[in-house]
Structure formats: structure tokens, C-alpha cells
Protein backbone atom coordinates (compact mmCIF):
# COMPACT_ATOMS: atom_id res chain seq x y z
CA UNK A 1 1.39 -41.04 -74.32
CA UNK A 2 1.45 -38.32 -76.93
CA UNK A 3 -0.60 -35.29 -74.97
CA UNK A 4 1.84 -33.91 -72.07
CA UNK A 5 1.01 -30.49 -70.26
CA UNK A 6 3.74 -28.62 -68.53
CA UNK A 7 3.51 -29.10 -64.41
CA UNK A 8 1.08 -26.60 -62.64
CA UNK A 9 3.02 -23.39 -61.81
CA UNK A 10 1.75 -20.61 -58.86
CA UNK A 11 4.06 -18.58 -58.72
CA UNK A 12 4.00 -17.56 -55.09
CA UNK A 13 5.19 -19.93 -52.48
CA UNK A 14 1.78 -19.39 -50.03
CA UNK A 15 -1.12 -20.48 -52.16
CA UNK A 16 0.53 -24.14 -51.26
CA UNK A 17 0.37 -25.30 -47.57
CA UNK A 18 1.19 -28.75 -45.83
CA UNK A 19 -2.08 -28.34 -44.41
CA UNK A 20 -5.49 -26.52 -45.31
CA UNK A 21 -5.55 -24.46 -42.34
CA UNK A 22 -3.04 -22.50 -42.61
CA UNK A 23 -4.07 -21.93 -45.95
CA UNK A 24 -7.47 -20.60 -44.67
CA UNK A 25 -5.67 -18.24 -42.67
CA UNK A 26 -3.92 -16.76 -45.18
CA UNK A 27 -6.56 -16.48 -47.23
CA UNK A 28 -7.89 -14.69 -44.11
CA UNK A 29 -4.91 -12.26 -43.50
CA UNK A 30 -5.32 -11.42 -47.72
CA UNK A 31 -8.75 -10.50 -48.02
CA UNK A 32 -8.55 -8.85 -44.45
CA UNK A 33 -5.67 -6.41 -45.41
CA UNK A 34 -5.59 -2.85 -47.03
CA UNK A 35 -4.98 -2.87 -50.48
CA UNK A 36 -1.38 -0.96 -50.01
CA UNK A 37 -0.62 -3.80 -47.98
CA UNK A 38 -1.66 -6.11 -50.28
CA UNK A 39 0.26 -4.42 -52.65
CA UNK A 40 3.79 -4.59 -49.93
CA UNK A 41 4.79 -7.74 -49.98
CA UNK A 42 1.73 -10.18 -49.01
CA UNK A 43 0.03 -10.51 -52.56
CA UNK A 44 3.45 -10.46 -54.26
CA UNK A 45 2.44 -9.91 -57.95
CA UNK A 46 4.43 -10.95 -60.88
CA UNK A 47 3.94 -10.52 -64.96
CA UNK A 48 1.55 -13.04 -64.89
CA UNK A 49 -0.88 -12.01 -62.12
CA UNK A 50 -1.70 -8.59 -60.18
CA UNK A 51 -4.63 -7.95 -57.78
CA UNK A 52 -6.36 -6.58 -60.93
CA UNK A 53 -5.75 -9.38 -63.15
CA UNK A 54 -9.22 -10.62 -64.42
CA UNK A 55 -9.30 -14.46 -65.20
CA UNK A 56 -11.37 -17.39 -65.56
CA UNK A 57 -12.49 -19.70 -63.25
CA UNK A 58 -10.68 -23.00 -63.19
CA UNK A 59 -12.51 -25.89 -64.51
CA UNK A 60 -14.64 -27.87 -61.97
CA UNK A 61 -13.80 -25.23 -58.90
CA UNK A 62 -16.13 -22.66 -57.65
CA UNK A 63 -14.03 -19.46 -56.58
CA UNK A 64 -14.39 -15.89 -57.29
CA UNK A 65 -13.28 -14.26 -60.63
CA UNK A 66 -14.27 -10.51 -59.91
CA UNK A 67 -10.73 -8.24 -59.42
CA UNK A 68 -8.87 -9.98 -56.20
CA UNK A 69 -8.52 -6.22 -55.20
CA UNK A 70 -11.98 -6.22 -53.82
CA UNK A 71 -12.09 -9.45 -53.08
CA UNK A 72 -14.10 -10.05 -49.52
CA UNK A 73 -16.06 -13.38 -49.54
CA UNK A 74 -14.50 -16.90 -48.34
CA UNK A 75 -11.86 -18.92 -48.63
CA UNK A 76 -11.33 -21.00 -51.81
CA UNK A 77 -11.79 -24.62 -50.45
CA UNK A 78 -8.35 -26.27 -50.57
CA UNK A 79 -7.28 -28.90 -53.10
CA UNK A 80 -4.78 -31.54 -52.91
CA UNK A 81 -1.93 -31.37 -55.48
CA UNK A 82 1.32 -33.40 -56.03
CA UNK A 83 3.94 -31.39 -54.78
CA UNK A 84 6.94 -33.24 -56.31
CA UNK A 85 7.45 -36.88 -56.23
CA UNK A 86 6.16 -38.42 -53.71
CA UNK A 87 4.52 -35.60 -51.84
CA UNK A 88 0.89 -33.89 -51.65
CA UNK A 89 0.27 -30.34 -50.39
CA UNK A 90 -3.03 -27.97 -50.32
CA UNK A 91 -3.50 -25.33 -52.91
CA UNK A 92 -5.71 -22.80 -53.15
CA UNK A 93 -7.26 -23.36 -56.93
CA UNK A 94 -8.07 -19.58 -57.44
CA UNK A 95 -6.75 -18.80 -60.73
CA UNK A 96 -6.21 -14.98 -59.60
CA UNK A 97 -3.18 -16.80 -57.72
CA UNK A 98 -1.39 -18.80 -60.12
CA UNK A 99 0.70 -18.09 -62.70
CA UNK A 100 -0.15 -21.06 -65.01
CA UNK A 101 -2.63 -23.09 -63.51
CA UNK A 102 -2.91 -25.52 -66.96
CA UNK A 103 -6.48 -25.18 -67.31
CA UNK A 104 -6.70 -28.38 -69.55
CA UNK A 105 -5.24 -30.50 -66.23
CA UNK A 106 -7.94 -29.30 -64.61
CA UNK A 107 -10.97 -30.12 -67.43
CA UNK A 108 -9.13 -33.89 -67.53
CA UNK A 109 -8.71 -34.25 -63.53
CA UNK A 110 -11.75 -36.91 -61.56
CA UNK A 111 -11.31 -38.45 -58.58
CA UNK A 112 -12.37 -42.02 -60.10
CA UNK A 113 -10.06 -42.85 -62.88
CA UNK A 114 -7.58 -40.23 -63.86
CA UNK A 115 -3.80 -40.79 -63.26
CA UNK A 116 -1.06 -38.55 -64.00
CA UNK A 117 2.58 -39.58 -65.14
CA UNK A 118 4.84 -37.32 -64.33
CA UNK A 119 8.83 -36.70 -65.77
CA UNK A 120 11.19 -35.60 -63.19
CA UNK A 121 13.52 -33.63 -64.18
CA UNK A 122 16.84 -34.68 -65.30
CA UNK A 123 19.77 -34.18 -63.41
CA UNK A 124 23.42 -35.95 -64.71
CA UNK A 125 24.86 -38.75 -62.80
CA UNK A 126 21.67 -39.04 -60.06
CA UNK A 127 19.69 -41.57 -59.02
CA UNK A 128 15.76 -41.76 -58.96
CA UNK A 129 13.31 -42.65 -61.13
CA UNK A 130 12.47 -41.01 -64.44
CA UNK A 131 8.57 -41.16 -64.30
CA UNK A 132 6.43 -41.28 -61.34
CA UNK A 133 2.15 -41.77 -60.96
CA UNK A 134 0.49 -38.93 -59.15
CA UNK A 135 -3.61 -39.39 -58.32
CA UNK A 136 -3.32 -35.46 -57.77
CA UNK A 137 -2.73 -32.54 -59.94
CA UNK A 138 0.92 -31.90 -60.34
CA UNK A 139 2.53 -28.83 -59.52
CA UNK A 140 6.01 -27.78 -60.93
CA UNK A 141 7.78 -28.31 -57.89
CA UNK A 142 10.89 -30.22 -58.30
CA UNK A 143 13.90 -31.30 -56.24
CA UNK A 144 16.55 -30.14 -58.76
CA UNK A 145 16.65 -29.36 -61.94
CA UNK A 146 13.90 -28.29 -64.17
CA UNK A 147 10.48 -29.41 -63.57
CA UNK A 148 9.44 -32.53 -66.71
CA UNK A 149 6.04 -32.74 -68.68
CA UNK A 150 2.97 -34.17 -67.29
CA UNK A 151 1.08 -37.31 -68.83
CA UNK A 152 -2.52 -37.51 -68.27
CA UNK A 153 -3.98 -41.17 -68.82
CA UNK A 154 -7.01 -40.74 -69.86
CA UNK A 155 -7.56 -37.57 -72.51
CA UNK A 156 -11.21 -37.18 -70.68
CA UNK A 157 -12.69 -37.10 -67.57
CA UNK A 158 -14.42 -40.73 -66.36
CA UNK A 159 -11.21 -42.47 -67.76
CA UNK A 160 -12.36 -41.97 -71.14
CA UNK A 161 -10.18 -41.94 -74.45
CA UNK A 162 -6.99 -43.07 -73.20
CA UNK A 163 -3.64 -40.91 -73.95
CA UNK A 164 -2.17 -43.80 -75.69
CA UNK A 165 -0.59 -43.49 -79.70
CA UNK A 166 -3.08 -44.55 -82.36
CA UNK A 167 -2.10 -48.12 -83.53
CA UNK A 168 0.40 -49.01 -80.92
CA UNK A 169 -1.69 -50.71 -78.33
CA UNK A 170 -2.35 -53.23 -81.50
CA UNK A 171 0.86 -53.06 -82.94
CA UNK A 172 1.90 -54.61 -79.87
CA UNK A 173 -0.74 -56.90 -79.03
CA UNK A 174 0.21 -58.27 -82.46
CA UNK A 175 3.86 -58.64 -81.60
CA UNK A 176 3.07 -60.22 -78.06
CA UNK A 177 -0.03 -62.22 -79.02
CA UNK A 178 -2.19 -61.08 -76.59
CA UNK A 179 -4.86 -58.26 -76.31
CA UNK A 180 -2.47 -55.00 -75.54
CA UNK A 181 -4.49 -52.44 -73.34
CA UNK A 182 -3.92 -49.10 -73.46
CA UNK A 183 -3.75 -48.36 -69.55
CA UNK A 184 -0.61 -51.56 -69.83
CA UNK A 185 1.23 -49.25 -72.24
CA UNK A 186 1.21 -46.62 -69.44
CA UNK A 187 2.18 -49.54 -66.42
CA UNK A 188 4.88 -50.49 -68.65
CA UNK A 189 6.34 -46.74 -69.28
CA UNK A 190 6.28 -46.65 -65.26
CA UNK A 191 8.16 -49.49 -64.24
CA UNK A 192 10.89 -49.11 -68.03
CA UNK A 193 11.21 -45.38 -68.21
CA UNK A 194 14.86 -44.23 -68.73
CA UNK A 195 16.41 -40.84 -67.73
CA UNK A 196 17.71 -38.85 -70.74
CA UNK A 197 18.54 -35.05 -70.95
CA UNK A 198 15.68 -34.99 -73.60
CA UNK A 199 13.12 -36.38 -71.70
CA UNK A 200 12.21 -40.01 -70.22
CA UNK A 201 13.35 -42.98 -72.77
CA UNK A 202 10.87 -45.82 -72.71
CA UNK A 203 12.14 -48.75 -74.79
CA UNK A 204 9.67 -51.34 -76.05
CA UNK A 205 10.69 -55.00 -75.37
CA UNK A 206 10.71 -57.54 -78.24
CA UNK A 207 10.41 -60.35 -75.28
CA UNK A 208 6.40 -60.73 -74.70
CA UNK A 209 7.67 -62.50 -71.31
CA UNK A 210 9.53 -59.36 -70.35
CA UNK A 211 7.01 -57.06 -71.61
CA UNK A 212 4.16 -58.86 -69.33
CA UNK A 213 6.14 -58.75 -66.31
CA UNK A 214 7.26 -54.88 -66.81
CA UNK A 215 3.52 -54.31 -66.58
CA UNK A 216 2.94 -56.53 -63.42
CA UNK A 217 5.77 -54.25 -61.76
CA UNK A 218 3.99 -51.16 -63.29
CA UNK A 219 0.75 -51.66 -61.69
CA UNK A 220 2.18 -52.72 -58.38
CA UNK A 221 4.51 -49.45 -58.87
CA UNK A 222 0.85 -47.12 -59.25
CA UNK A 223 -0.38 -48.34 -56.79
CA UNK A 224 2.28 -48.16 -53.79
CA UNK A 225 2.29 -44.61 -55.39
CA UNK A 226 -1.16 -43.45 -55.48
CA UNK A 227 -1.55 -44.58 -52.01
CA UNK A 228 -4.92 -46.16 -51.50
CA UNK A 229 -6.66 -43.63 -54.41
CA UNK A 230 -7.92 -44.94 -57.43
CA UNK A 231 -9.39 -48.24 -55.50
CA UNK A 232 -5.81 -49.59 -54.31
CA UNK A 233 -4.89 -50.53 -50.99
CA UNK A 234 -2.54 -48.57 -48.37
CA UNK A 235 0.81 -49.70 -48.62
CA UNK A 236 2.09 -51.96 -46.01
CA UNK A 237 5.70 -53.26 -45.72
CA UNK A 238 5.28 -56.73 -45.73
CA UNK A 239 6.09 -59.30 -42.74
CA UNK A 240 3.87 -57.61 -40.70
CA UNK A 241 6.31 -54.69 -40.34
CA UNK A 242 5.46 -50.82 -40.31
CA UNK A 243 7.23 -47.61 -38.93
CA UNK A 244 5.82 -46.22 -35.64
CA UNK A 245 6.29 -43.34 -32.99
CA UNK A 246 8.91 -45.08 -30.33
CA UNK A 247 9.26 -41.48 -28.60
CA UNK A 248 7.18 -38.66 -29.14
CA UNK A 249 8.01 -36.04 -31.34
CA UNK A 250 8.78 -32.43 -30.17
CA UNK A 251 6.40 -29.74 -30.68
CA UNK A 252 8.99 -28.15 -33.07
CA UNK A 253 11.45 -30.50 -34.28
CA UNK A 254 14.11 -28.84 -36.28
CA UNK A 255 16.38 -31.89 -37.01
CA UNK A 256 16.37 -35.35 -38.06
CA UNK A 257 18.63 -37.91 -38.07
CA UNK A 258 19.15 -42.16 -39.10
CA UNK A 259 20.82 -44.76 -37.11
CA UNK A 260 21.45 -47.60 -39.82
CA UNK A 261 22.23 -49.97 -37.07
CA UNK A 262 18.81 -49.36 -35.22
CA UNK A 263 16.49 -48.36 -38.03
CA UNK A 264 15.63 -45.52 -36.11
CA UNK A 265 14.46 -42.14 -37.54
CA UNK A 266 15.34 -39.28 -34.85
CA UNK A 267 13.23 -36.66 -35.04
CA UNK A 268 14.03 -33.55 -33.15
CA UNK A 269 16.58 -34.85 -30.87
CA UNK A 270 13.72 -36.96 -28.32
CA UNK A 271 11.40 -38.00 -31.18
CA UNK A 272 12.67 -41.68 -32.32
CA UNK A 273 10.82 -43.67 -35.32
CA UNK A 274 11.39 -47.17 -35.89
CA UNK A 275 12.23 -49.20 -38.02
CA UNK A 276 12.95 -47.50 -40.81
CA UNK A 277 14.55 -49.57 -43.72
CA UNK A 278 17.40 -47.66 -44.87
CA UNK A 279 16.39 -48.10 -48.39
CA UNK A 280 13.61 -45.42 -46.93
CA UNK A 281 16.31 -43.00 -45.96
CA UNK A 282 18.70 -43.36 -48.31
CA UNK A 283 15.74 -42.78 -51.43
CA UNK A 284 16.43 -40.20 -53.78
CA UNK A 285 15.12 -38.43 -56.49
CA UNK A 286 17.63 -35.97 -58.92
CA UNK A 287 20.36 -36.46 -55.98
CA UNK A 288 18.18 -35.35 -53.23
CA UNK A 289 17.10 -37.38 -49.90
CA UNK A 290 13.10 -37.48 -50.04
CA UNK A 291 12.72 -38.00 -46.15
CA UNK A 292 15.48 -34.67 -45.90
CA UNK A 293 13.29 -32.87 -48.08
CA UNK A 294 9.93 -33.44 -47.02
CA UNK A 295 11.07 -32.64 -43.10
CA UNK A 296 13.17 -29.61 -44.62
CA UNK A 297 10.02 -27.55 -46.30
CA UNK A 298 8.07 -28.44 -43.40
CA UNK A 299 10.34 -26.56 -40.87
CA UNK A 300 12.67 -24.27 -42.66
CA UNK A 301 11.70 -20.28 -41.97
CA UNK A 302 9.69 -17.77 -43.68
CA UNK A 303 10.80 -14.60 -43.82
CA UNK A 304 9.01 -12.46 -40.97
CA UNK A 305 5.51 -10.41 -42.23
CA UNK A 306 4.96 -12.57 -45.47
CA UNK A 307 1.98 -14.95 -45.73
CA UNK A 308 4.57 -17.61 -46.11
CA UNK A 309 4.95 -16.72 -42.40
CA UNK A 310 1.50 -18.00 -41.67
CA UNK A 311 1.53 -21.86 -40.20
CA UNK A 312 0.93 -24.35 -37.95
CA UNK A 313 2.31 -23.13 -33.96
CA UNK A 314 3.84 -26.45 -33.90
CA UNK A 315 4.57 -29.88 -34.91
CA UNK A 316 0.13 -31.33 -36.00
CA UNK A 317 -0.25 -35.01 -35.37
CA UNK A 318 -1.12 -35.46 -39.31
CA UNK A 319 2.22 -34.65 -40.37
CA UNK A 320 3.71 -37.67 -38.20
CA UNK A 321 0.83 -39.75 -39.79
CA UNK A 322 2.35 -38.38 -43.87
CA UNK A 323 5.79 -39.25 -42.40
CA UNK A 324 5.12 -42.52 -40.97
CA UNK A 325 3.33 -43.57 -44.58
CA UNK A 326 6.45 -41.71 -46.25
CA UNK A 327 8.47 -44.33 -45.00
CA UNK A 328 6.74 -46.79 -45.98
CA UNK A 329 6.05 -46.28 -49.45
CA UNK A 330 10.04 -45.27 -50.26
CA UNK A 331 10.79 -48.38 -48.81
CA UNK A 332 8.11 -49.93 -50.54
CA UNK A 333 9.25 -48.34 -53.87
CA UNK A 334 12.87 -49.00 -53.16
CA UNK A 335 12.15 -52.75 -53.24
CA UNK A 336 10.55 -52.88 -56.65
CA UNK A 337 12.90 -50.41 -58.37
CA UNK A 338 15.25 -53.78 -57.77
CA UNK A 339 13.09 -55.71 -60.04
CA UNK A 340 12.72 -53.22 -63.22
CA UNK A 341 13.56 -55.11 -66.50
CA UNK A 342 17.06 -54.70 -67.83
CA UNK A 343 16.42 -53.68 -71.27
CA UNK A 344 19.84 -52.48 -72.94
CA UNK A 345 18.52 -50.75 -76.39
CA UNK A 346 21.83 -51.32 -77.57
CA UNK A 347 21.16 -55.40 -77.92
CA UNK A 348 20.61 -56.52 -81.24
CA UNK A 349 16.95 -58.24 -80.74
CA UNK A 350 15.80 -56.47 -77.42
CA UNK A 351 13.62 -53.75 -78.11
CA UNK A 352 11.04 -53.07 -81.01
CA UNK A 353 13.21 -50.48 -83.19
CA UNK A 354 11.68 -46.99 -84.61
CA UNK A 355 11.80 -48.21 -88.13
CA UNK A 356 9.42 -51.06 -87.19
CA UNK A 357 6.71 -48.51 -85.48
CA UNK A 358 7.04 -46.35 -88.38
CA UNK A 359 6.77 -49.32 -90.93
CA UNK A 360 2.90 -50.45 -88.84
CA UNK A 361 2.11 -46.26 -88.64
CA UNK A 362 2.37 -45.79 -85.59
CA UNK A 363 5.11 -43.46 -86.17
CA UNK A 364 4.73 -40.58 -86.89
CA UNK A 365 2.31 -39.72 -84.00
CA UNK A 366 -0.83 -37.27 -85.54
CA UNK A 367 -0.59 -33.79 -84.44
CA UNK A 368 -3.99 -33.98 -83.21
CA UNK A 369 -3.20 -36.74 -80.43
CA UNK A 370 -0.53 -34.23 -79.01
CA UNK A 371 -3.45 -31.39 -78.12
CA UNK A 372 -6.03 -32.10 -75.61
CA UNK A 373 -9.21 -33.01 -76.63
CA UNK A 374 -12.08 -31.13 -76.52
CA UNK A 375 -13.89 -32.04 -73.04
CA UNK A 376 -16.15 -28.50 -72.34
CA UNK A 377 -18.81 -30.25 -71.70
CA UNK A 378 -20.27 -27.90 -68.82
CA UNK A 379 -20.48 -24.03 -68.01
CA UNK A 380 -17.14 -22.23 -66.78
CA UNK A 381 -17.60 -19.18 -65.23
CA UNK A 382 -15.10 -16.67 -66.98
CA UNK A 383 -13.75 -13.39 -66.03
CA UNK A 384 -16.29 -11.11 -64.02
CA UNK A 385 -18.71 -13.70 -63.86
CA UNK A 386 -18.96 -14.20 -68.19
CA UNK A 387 -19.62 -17.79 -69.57
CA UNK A 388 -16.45 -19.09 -70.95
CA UNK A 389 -16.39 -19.77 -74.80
CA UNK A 390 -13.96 -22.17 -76.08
């Protein structure tokens, strides 16, 4: 998958929100404020963007691109984004507020076919995956370590011209003697991919056996992932089992706890969960507990006066809802990371060498397949209300 794009970054912690209201309100307390105040602390410019900074409207969102110093009129309407692995969060897509909103995600984004692959970042000695699916826009957030490239699939909108490297799909489907989609090359990179401090690893089997199961596990891995989008199912633990409230959850929980022995999830002190596989708890991604983290940004505190400050007056019912599915789709992800092929690169015979990709052209990749393609295929509005040329 040749074309990668750099995560999403804002660059100012309040334009994302676990939840779209609170984002309206800060939107609210913004556009409601004197411009000195804007200018104090609630704005917070950087290099990047000021309250004068005159951009472009992001591609396929209608928001304002006049000065945000005199900005009056409504609220943005929210977006969902993926707010490191295996989260989603609300963004404001105004490009007045971000620092590097990657345009060409945005031309390339649908809510049909599109699926981004996203590097984590690579952290020595940890655990976790080294490439996850995301049906939403990724942003650069990150649990440690720096933030990795995204992968579109599909180079256009509609799932059109997949991000695959000329000539391998049929390089392979030669080796394997079978037809060799594109979208398989991207299943198998999902359910193979390989940590590395240079970036994920994907090693090519020589095994046609190996290689069709790797893809089985692939697509079964996007789509415990995407969650339902894209025309999957919800995930479901299997045997009939799922995570529910056993004792309600405190109107401001500021702890949370596991009892192996039970399976139980305290939330709060009172609030109680159960079961909860401890494969669930105990998932991590670069070293870091994904049920500690989600809970942690959701309660830790913003510093008094800031827009950050803005949120939810206690504990909303939709957050247990995320948590409860949470659960299941760590555990869910848990049990298939136990089933990814063992491919050792070192093994004379194992996996298709460079020289051979190089030898059918496939290697070197074309510089072209490394840009993004040319998708403008409708107006943007650019800065003070110009047409955007590109």
C-alpha cells in the first residue's frame, strides 16, 4: 500500500470531544467570547493557526472560511474520527482549528467503502499490534510513542483504484494460483504486520495455504474493528456471552478496577461490569492498557477556564454503551491475535524474498503510486469564500 498520509493533527486538545455536545458548547463559548479573550487562553493559537489564519475549506464539509476572528454563525456539525486504536471521538472539521488536517484524507474519505490502515507507533519491547483498520478518519493521537502513517484502501472515493503496488496483486496470484485481489493484499497486511522501528514489516508467505488463511483472519480482524461500518456485523463474544451493567455506574466515576477471579469491571467503586474476559483488560497497545486509557481521558481534569473545561456534568449513558462494546471487541481481538500466522523471514523457503518482487517489477514501487491521486472532482470552497484550484 504505497500512498500513506501522516495521521490528522489539531493541535488543540478541544476541537475533539467524547461526545458532540460538548463540542457544540464550546463552539458556543468561542464564537460567544471577546476577541481578547479569545486571544487568553480559549483559542490557543500556535504557528500553524491564529484567529486570522485564512484557509480552505476541508473537502466534503461545509464550515466557514472567513477570519475565525469574526466568526458568529453555527457550530461546525461534528465528525467522527479515530482517536487512536480502538477509539472514536467528535471533531470539529473546521480547518481554522487544525493544524494539519491532511486535506487529501479528507478528498479519499466515504462512508461506503473506504478503510484506513493505520501504523501505531513503535515502542521497544511492547505488545500490541502493528497495524490496525479504522472506518473513521485518523487523528494523530497515540498511546506512546510517535504517531505511524496512515493507509487509505482505496486511492478514490466509492472504493475506487485500490492503494495496492502495480503488479503485485498478480505477481501473487501467479505464485498462489488463484485470482489475488487487491483489498486481500490489505486483509493480509492486517492480520501479518510486524513491528519494526522503521515502520510495520509485512512479510509475504511462499505457502498459498498460509497466505489464504492470513486473509480469512484479516477480514474477520476488519471487521471486529470497524464495528458494524462498512456492512459488517456488531461484534458479539460468542457462546451467547456479552458484558453488561451488574451495578449502576456513578454519576462521576473516577476509578476502575478488575477482579480476574469474577470478571468483573468496577467502575467507580459501586459500578460493577461483568464478565469481562481478562484478555479485555489486560489488551495493550505500545505498553498501555486500552480499557485504562479510554476511562482515563474520559475523566482526568482540565485545567479551570479553558474550553477543555467544557463537558458532560456527569457520567452520559452512551459512554457505558462505548465501554460495554470496548470490551467486547478487545476481547474479541485478543482471541484472533492467537491465530496470526507464524511467518519467521529468517526461514529459508517462507516468505517471497525482495529480489524475487524486484525480478517480476514490482519493485521498485513508481513514484507516482506514492502521491495521491487526483480526485477534485467537485467545488471546494477556499479561503474567504474563493473556489479552490488544484
Amino acid at each position: 500500500m504505497p500512498w500513506s498520509v501522516a495521521p490528522l493533527r489539531a493541535g488543540r486538545g478541544w476541537v475533539v470531544a467524547a461526545d458532540a455536545a460538548t463540542l457544540r458548547a464550546r463552539w458556543a463559548a468561542l464564537t460567544g467570547a471577546a476577541d481578547e479573550e479569545r486571544r487568553a487562553g480559549l483559542f490557543r493559537p500556535s504557528r500553524a493557526r491564529t484567529l486570522t489564519t485564512s484557509v480552505a475549506a476541508l473537502p466534503g464539509q461545509r464550515t466557514g472560511t472567513g477570519r475565525l476572528a469574526r466568526e458568529a454563525g453555527p457550530c461546525p456539525e461534528p465528525v467522527r474520527v479515530a482517536h487512536g486504536p480502538f477509539e472514536e471521538r467528535w471533531l470539529l472539521p473546521d480547518h481554522r482549528l487544525l493544524d494539519a488536517a491532511r486535506p487529501e484524507l479528507w478528498r479519499v474519505a466515504d462512508g461506503e467503502r473506504q478503510v484506513f490502515l493505520v501504523e501505531q507507533g513503535y515502542v521497544p519491547k511492547a505488545t500490541g499490534p502493528a497495524l490496525l483498520a479504522a472506518a473513521a478518519l485518523p487523528d494523530d493521537h497515540t498511546p506512546a510513542g510517535r504517531p505511524g502513517r496512515v493507509r487509505p484502501l482505496y486511492r478514490r472515493p466509492g472504493g475506487r483504484e485500490p492503494n495496492a503496488c502495480p503488479g503485485l496483486a498478480a505477481f501473487l496470484g501467479e505464485r498462489y494460483g488463484r485470482p489475488v485481489a487487491p483489498e486481500e493484499v490489505a486483509a493480509w497486511a492486517l492480520a501479518a504486520a510486524l513491528p519494526s522501528p522503521t515502520g510495520c514489516r509485512v512479510p509475504l508467505p511462499t505457502d498459498p495455504e498460509v497466505w489464504a488463511a492470513g486473509v480469512a483472519l484479516g477480514h474477520r480482524m476488519t471487521e471486529v474493528q470497524l464495528r458494524g461500518a462498512r456492512g459488517g456485523g456488531r461484534p458479539r463474544l460468542p457462546g451467547g456471552r456479552r458484558p453488561y451493567v451488574r451495578a449502576a455506574l456513578p454519576a462521576r466515576p473516577d476509578s476502575l478496577a478488575y477482579e480476574a477471579e469474577g470478571e468483573t469491571l468496577g467502575v467507580g467503586g459501586s459500578g460493577r461490569i461483568a464478565p469481562v474476559p481478562e484478555a479485555a483488560w489486560e489488551y495493550r497497545v505500545g505498553g498501555v492498557r486500552m480499557l485504562e486509557l479510554w476511562f482515563a481521558e474520559r475523566t482526568a481534569p482540565a485545567e479551570p477556564g479553558t474550553l477543555e473545561a467544557i463537558g458532560p456534568a456527569g457520567w452520559p449513558q452512551e459512554w457505558t454503551s462505548e465501554l460495554l462494546e470496548l470490551i467486547t471487541v478487545l476481547a474479541l481481538q485478543a482471541a484472533l491475535e492467537t491465530e496470526r500466522p507464524a511467518l519467521d523471514p529468517a526461514v529459508p523457503g517462507a516468505t517471497i524474498g525482495r529480489s524475487a518482487l524486484r525480478a517480476a517489477g514490482v519493485l521498485p514501487v513508481p513514484a507516482a503510486a506514492r502521491r495521491p491521486a487526483s480526485v477534485l472532482e467537485g467545488r471546494e470552497e477556499g479561503p474567504e469564500g474563493q473556489l479552490t484550484l488544484l
